[in-house]
C-alpha atoms as a PDB file:
ATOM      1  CA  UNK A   1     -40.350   8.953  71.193  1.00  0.00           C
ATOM      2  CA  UNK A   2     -41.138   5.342  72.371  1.00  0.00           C
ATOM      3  CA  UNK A   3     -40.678   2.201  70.849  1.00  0.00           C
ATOM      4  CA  UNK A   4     -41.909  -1.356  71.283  1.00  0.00           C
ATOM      5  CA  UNK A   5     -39.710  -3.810  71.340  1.00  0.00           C
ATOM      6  CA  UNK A   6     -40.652  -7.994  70.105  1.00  0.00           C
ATOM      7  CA  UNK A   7     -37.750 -10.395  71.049  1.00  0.00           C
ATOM      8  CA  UNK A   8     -37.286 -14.573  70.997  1.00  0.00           C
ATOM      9  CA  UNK A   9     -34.855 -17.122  71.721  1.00  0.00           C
ATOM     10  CA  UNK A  10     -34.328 -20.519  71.799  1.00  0.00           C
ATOM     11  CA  UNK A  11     -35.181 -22.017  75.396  1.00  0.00           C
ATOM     12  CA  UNK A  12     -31.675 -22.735  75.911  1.00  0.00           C
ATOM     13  CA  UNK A  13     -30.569 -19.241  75.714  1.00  0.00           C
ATOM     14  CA  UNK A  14     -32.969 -17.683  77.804  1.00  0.00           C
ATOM     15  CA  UNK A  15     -30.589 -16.998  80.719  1.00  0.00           C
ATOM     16  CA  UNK A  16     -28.267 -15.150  78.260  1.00  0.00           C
ATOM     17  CA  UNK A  17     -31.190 -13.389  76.564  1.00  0.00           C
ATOM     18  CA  UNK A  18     -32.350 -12.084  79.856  1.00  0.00           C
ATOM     19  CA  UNK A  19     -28.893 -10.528  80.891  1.00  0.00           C
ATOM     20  CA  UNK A  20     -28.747  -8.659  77.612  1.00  0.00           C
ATOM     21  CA  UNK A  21     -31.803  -7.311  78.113  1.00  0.00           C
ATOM     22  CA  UNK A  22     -30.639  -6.102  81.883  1.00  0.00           C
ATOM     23  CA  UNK A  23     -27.724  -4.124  79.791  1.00  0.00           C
ATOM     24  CA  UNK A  24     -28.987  -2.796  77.176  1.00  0.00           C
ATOM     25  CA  UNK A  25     -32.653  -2.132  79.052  1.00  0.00           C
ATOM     26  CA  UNK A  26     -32.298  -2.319  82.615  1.00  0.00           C
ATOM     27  CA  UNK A  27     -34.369  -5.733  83.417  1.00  0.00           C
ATOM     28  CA  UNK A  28     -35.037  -8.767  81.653  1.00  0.00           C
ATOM     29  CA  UNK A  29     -38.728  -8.912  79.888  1.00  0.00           C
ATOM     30  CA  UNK A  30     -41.247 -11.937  79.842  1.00  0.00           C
ATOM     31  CA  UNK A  31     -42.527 -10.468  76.730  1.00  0.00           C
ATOM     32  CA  UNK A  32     -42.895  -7.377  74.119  1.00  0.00           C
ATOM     33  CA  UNK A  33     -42.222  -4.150  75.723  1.00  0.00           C
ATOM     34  CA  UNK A  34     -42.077  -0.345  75.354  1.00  0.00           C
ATOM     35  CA  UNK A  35     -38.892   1.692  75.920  1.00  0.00           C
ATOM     36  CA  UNK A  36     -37.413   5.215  75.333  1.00  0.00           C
ATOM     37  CA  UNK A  37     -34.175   3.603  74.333  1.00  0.00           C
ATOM     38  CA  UNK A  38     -33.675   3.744  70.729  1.00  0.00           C
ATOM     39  CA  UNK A  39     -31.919   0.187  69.849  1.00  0.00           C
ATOM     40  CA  UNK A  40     -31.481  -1.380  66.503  1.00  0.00           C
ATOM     41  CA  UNK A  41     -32.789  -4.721  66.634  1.00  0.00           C
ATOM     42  CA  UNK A  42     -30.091  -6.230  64.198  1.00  0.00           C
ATOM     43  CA  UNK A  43     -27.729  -5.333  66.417  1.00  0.00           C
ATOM     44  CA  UNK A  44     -28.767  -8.223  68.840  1.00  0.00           C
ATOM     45  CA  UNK A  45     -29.291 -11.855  68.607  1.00  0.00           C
ATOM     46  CA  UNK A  46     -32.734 -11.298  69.666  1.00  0.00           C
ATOM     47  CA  UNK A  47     -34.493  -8.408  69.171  1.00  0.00           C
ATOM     48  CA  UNK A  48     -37.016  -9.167  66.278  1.00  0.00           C
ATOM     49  CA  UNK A  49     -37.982  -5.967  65.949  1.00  0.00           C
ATOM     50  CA  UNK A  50     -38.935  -2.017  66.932  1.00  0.00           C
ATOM     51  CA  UNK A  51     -41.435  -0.211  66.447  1.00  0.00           C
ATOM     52  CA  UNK A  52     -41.643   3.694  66.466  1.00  0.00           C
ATOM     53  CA  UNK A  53     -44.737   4.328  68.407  1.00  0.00           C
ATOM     54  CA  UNK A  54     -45.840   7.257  66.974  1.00  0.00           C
ATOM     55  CA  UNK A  55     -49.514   7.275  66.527  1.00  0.00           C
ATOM     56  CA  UNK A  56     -51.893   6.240  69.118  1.00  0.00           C
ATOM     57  CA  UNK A  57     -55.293   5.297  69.662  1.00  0.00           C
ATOM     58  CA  UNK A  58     -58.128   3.687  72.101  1.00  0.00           C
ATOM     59  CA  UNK A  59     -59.436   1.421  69.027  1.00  0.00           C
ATOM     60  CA  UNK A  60     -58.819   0.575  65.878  1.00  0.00           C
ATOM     61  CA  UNK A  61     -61.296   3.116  63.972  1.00  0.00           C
ATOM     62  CA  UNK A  62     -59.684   5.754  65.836  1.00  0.00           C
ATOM     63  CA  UNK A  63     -56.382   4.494  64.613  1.00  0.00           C
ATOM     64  CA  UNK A  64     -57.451   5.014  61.112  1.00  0.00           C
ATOM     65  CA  UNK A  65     -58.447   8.548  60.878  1.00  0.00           C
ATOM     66  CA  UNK A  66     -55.241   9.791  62.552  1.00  0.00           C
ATOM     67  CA  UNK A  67     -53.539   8.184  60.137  1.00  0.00           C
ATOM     68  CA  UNK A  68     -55.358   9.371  57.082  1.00  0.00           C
ATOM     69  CA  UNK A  69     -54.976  12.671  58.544  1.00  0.00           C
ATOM     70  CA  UNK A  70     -51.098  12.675  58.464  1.00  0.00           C
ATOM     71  CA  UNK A  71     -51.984  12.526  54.934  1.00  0.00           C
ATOM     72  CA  UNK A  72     -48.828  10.247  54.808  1.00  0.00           C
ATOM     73  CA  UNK A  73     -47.372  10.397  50.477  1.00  0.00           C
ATOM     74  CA  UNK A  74     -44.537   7.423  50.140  1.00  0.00           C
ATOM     75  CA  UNK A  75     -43.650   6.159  46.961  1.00  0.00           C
ATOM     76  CA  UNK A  76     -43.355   2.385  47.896  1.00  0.00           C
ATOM     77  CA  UNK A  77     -44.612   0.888  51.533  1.00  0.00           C
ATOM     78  CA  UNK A  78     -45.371  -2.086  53.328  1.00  0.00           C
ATOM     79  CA  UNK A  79     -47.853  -2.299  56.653  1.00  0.00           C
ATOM     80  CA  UNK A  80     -46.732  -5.026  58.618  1.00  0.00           C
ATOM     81  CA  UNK A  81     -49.491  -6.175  61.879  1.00  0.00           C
ATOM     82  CA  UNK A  82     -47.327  -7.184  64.982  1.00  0.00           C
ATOM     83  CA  UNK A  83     -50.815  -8.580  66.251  1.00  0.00           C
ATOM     84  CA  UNK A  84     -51.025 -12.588  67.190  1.00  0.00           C
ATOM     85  CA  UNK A  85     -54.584 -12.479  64.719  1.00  0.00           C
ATOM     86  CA  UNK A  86     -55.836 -14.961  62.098  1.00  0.00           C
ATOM     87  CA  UNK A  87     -54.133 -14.578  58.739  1.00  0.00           C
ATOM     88  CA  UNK A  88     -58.014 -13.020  57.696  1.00  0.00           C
ATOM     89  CA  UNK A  89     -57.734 -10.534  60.472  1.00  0.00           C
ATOM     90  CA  UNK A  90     -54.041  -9.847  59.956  1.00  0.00           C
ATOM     91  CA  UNK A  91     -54.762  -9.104  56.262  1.00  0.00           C
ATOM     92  CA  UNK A  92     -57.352  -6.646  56.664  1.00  0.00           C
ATOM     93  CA  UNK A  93     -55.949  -4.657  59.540  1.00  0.00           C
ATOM     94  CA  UNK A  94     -52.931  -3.851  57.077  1.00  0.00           C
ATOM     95  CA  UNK A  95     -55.106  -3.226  53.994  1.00  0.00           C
ATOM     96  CA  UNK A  96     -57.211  -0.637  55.868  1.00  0.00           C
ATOM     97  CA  UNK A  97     -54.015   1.166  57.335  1.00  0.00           C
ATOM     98  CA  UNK A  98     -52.752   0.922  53.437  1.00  0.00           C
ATOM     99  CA  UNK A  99     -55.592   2.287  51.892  1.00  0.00           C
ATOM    100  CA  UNK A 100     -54.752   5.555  54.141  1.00  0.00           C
ATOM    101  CA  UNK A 101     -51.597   6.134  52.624  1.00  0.00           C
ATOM    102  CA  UNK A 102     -51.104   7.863  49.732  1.00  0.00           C
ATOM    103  CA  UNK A 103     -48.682   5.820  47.299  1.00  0.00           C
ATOM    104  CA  UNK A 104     -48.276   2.166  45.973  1.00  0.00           C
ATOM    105  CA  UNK A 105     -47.285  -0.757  47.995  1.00  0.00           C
ATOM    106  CA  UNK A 106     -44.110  -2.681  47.635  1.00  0.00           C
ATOM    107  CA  UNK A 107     -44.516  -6.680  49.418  1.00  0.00           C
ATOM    108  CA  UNK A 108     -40.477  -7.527  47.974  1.00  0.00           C
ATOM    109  CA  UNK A 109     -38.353  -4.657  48.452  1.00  0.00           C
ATOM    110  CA  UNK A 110     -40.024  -1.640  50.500  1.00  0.00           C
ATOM    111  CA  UNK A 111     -38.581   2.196  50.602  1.00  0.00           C
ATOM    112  CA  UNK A 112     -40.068   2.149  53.938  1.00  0.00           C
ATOM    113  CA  UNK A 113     -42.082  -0.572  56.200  1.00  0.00           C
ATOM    114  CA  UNK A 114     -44.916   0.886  58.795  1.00  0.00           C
ATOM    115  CA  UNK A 115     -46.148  -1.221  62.001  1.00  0.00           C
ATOM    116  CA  UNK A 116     -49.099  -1.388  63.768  1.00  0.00           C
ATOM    117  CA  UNK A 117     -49.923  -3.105  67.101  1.00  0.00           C
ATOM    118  CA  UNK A 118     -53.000  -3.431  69.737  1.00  0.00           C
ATOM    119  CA  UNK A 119     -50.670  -3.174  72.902  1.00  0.00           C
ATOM    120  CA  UNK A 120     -52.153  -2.530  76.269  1.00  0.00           C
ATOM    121  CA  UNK A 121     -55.812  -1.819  75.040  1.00  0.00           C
ATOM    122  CA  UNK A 122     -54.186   1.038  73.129  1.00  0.00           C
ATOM    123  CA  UNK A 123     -53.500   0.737  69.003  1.00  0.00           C
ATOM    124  CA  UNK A 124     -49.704   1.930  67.931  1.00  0.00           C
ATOM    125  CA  UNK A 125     -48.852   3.019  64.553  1.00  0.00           C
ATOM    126  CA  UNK A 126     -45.493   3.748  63.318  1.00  0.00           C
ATOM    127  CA  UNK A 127     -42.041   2.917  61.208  1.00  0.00           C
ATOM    128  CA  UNK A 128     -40.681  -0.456  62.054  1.00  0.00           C
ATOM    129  CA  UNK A 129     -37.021  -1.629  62.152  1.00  0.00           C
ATOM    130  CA  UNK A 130     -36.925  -5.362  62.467  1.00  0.00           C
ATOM    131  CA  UNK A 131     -33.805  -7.519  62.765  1.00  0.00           C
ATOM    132  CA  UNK A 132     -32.560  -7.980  59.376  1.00  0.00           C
ATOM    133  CA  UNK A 133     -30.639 -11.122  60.141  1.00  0.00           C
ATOM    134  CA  UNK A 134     -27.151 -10.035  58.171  1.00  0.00           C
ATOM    135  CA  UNK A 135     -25.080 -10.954  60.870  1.00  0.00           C
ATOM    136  CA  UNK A 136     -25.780 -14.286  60.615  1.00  0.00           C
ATOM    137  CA  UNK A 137     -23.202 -14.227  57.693  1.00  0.00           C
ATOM    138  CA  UNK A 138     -20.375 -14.129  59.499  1.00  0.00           C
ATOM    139  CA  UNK A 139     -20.768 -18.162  59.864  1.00  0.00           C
ATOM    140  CA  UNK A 140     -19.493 -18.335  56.354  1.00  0.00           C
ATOM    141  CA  UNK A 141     -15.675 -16.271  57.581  1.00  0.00           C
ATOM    142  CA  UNK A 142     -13.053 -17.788  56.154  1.00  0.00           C
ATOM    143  CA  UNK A 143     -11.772 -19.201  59.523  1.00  0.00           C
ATOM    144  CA  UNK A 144     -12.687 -20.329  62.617  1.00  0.00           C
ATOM    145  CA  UNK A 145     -12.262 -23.191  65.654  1.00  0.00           C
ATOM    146  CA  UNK A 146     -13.940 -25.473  67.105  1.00  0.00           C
ATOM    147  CA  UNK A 147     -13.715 -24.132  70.194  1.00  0.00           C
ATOM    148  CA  UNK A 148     -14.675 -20.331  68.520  1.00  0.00           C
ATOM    149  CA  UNK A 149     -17.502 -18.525  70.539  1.00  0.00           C
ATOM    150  CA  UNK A 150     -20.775 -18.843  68.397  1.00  0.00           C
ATOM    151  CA  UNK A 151     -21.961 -15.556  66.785  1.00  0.00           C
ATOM    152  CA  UNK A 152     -25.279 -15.799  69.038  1.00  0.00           C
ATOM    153  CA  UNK A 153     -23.279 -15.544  72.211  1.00  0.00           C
ATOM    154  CA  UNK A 154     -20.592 -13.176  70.695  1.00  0.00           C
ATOM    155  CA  UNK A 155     -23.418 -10.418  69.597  1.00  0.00           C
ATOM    156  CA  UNK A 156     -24.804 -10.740  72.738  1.00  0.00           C
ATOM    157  CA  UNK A 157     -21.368 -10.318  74.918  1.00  0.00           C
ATOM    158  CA  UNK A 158     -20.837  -7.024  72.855  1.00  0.00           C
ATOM    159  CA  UNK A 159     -24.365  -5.558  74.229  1.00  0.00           C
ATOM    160  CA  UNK A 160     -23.765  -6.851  77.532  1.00  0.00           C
ATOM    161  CA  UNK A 161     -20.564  -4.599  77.550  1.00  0.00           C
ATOM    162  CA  UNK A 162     -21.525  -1.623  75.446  1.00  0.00           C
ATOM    163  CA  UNK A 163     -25.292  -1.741  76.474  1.00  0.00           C
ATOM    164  CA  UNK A 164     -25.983   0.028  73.402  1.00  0.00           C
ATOM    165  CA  UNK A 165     -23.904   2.978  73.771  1.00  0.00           C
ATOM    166  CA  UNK A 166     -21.903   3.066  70.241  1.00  0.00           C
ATOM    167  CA  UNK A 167     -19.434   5.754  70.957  1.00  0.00           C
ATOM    168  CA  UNK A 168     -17.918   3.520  73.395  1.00  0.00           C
ATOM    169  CA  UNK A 169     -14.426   1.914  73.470  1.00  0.00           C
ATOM    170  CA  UNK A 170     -14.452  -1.919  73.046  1.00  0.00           C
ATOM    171  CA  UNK A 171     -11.730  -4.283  73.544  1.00  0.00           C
ATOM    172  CA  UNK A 172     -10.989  -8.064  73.220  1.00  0.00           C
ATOM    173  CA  UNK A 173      -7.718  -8.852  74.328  1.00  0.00           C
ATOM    174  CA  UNK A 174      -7.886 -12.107  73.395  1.00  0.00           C
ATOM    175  CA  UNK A 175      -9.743 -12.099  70.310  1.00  0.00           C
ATOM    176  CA  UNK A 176      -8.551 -15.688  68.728  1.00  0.00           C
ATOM    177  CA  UNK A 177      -9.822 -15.172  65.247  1.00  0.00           C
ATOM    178  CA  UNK A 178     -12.139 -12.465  65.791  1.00  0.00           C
ATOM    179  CA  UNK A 179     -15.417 -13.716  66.206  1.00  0.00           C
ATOM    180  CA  UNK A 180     -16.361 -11.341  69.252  1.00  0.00           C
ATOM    181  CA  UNK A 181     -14.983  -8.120  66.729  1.00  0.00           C
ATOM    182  CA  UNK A 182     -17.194  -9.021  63.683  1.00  0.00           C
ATOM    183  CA  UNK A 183     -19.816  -8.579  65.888  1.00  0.00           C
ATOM    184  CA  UNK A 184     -19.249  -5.717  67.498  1.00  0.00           C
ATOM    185  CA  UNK A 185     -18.487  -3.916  64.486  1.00  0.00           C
ATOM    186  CA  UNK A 186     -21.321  -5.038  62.318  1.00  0.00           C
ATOM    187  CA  UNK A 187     -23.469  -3.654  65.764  1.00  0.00           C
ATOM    188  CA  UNK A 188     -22.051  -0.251  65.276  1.00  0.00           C
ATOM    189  CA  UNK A 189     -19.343  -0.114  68.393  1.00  0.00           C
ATOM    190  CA  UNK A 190     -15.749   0.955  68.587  1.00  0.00           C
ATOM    191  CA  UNK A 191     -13.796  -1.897  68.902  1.00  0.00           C
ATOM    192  CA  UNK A 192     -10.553  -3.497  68.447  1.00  0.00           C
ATOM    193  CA  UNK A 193      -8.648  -6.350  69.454  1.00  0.00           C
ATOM    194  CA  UNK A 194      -5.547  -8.317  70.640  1.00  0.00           C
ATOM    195  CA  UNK A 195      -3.990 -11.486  70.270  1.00  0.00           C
ATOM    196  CA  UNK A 196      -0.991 -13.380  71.873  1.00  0.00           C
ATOM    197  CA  UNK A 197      -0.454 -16.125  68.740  1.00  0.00           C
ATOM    198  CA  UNK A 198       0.832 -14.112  65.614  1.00  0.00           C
ATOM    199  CA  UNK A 199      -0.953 -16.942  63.305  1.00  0.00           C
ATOM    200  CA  UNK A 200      -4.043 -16.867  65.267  1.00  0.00           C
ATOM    201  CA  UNK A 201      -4.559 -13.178  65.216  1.00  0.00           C
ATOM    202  CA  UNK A 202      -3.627 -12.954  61.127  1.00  0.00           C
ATOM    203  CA  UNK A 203      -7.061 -15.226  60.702  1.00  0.00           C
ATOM    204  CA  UNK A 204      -8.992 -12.609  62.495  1.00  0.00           C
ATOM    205  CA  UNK A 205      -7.276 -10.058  60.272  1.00  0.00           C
ATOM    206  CA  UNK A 206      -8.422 -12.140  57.362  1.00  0.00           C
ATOM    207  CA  UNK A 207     -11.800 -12.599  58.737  1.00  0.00           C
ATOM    208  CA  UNK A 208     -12.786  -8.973  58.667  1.00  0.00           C
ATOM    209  CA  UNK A 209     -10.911  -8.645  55.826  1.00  0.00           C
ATOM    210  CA  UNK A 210     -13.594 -10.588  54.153  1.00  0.00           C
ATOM    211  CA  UNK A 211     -16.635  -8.704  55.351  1.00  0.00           C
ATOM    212  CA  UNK A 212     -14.542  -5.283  54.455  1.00  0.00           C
ATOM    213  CA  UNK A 213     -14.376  -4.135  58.516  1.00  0.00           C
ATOM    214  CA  UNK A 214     -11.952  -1.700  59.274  1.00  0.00           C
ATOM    215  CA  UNK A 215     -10.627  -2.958  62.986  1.00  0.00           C
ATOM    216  CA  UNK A 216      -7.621  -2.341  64.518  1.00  0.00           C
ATOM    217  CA  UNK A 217      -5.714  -5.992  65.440  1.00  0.00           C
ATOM    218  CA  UNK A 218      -2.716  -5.903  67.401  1.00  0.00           C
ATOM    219  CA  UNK A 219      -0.124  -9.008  68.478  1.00  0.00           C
ATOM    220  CA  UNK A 220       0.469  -8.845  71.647  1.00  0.00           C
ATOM    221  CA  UNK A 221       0.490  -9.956  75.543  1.00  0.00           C
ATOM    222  CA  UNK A 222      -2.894  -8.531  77.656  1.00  0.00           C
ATOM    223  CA  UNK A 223      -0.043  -7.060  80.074  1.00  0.00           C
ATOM    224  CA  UNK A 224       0.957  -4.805  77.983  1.00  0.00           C
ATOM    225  CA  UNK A 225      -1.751  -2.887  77.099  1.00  0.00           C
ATOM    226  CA  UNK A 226      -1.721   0.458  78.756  1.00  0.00           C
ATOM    227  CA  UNK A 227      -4.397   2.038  76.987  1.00  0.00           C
ATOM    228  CA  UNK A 228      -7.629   2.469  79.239  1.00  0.00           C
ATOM    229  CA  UNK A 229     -11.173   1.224  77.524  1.00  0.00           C
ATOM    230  CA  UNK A 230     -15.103   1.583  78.317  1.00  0.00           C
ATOM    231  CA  UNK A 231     -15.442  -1.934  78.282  1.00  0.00           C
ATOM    232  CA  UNK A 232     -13.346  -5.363  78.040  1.00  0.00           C
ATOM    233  CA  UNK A 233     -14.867  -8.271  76.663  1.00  0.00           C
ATOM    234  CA  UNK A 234     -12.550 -11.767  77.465  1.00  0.00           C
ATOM    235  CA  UNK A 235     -13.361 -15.216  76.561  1.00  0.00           C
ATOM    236  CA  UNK A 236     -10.944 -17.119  78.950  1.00  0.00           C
ATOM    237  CA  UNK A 237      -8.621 -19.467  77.346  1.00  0.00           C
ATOM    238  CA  UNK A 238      -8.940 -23.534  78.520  1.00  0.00           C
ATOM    239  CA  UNK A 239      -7.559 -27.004  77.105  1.00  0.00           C
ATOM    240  CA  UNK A 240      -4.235 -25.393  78.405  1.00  0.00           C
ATOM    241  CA  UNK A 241      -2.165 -27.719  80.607  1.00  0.00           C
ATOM    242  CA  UNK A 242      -3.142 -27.487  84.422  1.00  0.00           C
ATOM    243  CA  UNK A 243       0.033 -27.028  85.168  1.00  0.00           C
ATOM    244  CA  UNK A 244      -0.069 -23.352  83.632  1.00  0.00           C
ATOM    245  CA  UNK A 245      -4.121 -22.748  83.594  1.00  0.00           C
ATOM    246  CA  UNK A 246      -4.814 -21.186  86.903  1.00  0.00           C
ATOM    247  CA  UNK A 247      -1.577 -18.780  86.478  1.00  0.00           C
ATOM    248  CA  UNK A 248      -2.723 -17.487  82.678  1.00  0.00           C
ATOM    249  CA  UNK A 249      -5.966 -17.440  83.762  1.00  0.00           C
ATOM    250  CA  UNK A 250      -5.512 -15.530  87.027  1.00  0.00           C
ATOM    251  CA  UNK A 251      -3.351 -13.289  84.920  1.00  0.00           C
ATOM    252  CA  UNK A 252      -5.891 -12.413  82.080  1.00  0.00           C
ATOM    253  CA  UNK A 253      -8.090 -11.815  84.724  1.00  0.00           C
ATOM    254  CA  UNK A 254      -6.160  -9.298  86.798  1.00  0.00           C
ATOM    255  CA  UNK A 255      -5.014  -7.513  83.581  1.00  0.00           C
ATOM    256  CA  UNK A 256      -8.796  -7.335  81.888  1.00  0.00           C
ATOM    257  CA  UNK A 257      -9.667  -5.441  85.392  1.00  0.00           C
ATOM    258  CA  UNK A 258      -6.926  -2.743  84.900  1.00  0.00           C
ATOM    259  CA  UNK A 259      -7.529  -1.840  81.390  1.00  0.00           C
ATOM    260  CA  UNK A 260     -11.402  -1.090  82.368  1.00  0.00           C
ATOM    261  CA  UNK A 261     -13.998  -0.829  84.699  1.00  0.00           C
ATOM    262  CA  UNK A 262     -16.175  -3.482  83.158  1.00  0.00           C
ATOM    263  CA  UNK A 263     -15.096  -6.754  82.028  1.00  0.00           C
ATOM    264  CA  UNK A 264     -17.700  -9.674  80.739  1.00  0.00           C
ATOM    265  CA  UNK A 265     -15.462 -12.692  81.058  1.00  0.00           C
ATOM    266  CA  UNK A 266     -16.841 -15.898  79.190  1.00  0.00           C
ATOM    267  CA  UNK A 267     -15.553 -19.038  81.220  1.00  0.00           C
ATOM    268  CA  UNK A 268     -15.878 -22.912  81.458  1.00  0.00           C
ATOM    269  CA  UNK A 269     -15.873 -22.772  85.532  1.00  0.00           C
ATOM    270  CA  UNK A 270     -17.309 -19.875  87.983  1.00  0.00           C
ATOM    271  CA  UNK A 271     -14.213 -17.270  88.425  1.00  0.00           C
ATOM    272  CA  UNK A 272     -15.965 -15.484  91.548  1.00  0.00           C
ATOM    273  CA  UNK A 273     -13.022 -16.293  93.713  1.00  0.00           C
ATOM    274  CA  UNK A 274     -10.701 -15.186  91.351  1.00  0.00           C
ATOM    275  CA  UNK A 275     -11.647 -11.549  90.624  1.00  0.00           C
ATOM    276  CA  UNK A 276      -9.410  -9.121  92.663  1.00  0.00           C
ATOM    277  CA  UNK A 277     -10.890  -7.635  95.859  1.00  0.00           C
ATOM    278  CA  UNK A 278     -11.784  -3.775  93.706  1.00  0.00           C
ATOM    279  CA  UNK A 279     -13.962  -5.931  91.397  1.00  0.00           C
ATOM    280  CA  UNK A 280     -17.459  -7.295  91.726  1.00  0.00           C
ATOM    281  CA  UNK A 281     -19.680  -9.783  89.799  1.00  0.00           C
ATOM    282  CA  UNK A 282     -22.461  -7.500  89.066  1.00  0.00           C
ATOM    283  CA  UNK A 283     -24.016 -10.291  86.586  1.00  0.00           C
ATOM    284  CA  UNK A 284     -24.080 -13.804  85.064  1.00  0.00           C
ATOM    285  CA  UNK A 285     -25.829 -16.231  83.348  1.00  0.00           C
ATOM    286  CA  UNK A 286     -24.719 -20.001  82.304  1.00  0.00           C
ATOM    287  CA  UNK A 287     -25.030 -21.214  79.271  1.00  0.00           C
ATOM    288  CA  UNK A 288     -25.473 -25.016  78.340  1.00  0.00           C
ATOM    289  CA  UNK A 289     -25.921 -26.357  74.656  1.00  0.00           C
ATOM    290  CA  UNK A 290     -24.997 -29.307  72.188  1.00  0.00           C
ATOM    291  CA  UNK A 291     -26.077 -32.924  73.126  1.00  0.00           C
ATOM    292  CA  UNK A 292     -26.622 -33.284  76.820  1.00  0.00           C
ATOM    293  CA  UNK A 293     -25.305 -30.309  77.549  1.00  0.00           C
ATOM    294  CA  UNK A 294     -22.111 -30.733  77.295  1.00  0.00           C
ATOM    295  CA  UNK A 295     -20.854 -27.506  76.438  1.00  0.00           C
ATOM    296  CA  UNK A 296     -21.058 -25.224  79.390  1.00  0.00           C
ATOM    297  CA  UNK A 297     -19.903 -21.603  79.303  1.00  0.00           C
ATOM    298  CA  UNK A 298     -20.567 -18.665  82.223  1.00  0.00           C
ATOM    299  CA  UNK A 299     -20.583 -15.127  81.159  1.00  0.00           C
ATOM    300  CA  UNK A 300     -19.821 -12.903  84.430  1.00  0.00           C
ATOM    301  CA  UNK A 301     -20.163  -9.080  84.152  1.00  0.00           C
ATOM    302  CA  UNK A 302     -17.707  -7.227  86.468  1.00  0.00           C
ATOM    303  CA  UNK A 303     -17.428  -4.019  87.632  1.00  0.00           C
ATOM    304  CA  UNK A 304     -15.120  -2.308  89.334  1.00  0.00           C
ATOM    305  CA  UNK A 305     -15.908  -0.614  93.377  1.00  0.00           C
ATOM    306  CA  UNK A 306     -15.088   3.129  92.591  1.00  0.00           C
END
């Protein structure tokens, strides 16, 4: 099986848009794409959606008779055109794929949605998953900071780590109140987390408390973790005195690197010269939002030289 994959973002997260696509696809994408990866589009920031390409034809008529052939019997169904067309055209490309399937269709609530697509001079027809938007939730948890990593950039750090392998072993060591673990978890990975400030780390308890997630939150220093992971996700602590900064920081960093091959660290300045000699910057991206730019925040993907 193939799929087809749409995706947006805002201009000002391109950058980070284009590294998740590296992880979870192997290089960024200018536009829709096919892929024998099987991703669920909710499960990123922006992925819109997937189709199943499982019919295909050199035109449209084509199209049509090898899909009243399937002789395809669904109680309620929607046909959904991921054309750029007219609203006229639109329309009656998904009315004449409709009227091949045997059943009734359902606009509002849908046992099952079908997609069609003219990609490549070729037509696609097939089930299509699109980004259900559920996530976006997790704006109303009970608590957060100012200074908390928006969901946007959290969902996509996850990916970047677990490149869409679920079965792997997630980590945030220094989770705050848990905005990086509400992601991960609603995306399907195995993750848990860690926090040095007892208060701190009982709001991310009570966070996915709220949404009902069953993760594992421990209180605790980075250092003394011994427990080995797939992938360590770290969103560097600042507005710490710079007396202390460069020491915790250094520290975090060094520690991240031993508990797993690949770290993404989320930073305010470039950390290059402070990753230990067995680790390399593999990939980055900078991200700038708010008025003027202001905030500023580099996500670096390390791995380690085996």
């Amino acid at each position: 099986m193939k799929y087809l994959y749409t995706f947006n973002h805002h201009f000002m997260e391109k950058a980070l848009c284009d590294m998740e696509m590296r992880a979870l696809f192997g290089k960024d994408y200018q536009e829709s794409f096919v892929h024998d990866k099987a991703i669920d589009p909710s499960s990123s920031p922006f992925l819109r959606n997937r189709l199943n390409l499982e019919l295909r034809a050199d035109n449209f008529e084509d199209l049509l008779i090898l899909i009243e052939n399937q002789a395809i019997v669904i109680s309620d169904f929607k046909v959904v055109s991921l054309n750029d067309q007219d609203k006229n055209k639109k329309r009656y490309t998904e009315k004449a794929i409709g009227l091949r399937i045997h059943g009734f269709p359902n606009f509002k609530s849908p046992s099952i949605v079908y997609g069609l697509v003219e990609y490549n001079d070729q037509w696609y027809f097939g089930r299509l998953l699109s980004n259900d938007s559920h996530w976006r939730k997790h704006k109303q948890k009970p608590y957060s900071y100012s200074s908390s990593l928006d969901i946007h950039l959290a969902k996509a750090l996850v990916n970047i780590a677990g490149q869409g392998i679920y079965d792997r072993k997630l980590i945030d060591p220094c989770c705050g109140v848990g905005t990086v673990l509400l992601e991960g978890h609603h995306s399907g990975y195995d993750i848990e987390g860690l926090e040095i400030l007892p208060k701190v780390a009982e709001k991310a308890i009570a966070n996915l408390a709220y949404y009902n997630y069953d993760v594992k939150v421990s209180i605790g220093d980075i250092g003394r973790l011994n427990n080995t992971y797939d992938a360590c996700i770290v969103d560097l602590p600042y507005g710490i005195s710079t007396h202390t900064k460069d020491e915790v920081i250094d520290k975090i960093i060094y520690d991240a690197s031993r508990l797993s091959n690949r770290v993404v660290y989320v930073s305010t300045e470039p950390i290059e010269e402070k990753l230990s000699e067995n680790m390399a910057l593999v990939d980055s991206c900078l991200i700038s939002k708010g008025k003027d730019y202001r905030f500023k925040r580099y996500v670096c993907l390390c791995e380690k030289n085996l």
